[in-house]
C-alpha atoms as a PDB file:
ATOM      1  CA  UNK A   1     147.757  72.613 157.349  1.00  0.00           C
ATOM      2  CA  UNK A   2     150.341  74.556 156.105  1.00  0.00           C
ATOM      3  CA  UNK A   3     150.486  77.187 153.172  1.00  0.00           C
ATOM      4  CA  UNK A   4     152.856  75.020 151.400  1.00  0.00           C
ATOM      5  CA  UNK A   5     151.007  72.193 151.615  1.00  0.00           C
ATOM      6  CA  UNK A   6     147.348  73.523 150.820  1.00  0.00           C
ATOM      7  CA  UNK A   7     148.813  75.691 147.768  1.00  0.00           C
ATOM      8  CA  UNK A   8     149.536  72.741 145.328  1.00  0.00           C
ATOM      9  CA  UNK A   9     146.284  70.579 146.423  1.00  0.00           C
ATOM     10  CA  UNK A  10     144.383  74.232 145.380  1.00  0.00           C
ATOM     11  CA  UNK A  11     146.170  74.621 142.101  1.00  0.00           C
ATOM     12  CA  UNK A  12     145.712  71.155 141.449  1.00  0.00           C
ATOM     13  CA  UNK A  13     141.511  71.317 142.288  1.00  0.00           C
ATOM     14  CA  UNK A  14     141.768  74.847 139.930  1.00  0.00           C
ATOM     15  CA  UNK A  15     142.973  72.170 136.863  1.00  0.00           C
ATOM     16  CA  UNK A  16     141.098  69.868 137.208  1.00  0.00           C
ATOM     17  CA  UNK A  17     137.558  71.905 136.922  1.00  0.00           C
ATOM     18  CA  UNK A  18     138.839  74.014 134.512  1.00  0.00           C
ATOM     19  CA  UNK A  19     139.698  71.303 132.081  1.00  0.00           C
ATOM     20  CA  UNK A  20     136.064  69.702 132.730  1.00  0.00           C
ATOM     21  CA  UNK A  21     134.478  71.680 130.374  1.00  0.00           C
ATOM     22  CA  UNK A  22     136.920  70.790 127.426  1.00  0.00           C
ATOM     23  CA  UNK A  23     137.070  67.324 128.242  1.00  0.00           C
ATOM     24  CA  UNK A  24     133.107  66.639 128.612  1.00  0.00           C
ATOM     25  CA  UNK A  25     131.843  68.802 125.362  1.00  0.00           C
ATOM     26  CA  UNK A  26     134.971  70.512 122.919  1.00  0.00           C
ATOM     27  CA  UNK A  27     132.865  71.854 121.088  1.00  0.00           C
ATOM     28  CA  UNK A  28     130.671  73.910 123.659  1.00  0.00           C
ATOM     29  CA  UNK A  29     133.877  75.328 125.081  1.00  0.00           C
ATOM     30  CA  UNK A  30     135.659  76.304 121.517  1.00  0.00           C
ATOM     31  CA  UNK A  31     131.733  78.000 120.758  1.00  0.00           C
ATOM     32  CA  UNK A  32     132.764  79.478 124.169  1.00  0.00           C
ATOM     33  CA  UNK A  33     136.261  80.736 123.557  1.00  0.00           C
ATOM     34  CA  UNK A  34     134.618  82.363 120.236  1.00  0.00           C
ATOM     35  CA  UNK A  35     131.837  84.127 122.275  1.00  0.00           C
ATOM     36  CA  UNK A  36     134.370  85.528 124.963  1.00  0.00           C
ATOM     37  CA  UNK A  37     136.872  86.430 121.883  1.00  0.00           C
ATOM     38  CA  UNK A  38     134.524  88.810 120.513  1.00  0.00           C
ATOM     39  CA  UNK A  39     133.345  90.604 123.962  1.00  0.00           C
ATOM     40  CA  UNK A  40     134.988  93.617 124.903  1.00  0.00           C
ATOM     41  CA  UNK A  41     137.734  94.092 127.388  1.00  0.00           C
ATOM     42  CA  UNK A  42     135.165  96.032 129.876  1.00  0.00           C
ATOM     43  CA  UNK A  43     133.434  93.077 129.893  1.00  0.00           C
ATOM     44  CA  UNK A  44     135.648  90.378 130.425  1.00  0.00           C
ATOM     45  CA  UNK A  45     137.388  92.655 133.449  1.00  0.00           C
ATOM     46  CA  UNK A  46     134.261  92.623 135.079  1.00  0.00           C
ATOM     47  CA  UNK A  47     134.186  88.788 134.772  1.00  0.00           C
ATOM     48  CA  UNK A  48     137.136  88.342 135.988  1.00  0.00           C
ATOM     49  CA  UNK A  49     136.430  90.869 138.646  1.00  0.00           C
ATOM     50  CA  UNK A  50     133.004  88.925 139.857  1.00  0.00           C
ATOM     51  CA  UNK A  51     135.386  85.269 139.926  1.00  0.00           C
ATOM     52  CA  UNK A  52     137.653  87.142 142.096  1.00  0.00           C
ATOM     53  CA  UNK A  53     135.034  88.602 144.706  1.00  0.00           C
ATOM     54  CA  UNK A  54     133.149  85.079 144.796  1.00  0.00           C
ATOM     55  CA  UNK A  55     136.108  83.259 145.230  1.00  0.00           C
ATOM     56  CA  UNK A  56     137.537  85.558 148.435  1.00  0.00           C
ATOM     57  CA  UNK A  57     133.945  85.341 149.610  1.00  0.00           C
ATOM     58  CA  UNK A  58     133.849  82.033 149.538  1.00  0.00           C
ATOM     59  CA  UNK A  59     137.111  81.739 150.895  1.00  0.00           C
ATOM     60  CA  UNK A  60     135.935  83.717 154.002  1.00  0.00           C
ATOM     61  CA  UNK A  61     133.038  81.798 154.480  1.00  0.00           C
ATOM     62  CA  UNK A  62     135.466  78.073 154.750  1.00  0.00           C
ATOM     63  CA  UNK A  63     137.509  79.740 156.781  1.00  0.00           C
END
């Protein structure tokens, strides 16, 4: 497949599990939202960080 092609089907899979949460239980994810809006930004980096390294492991081991 090409990049073009793949690129829209993977932003479209990133949507639709990151609006699961809000859909299935509002009020866990605004409890959520309040929880991460009170961490510090050391924290949430290193969040972000660990996503990023999963996800490019992950994408090593499909491909």
């Amino acid at each position: 497949m090409d990049f073009w092609q793949v690129l829209p089907v993977a932003l479209a899979l990133v949507l639709i599990i990151e609006g699961l949460l809000p859909f299935i239980s509002p009020q866990r994810w605004r409890a959520m939202l309040l929880v991460v809006g009170q961490m510090e930004n050391r924290a949430i980096r290193g969040i972000g960080l660990g996503s990023m390294v999963c996800g490019v492991v992950l994408l090593y081991l499909v491909n």
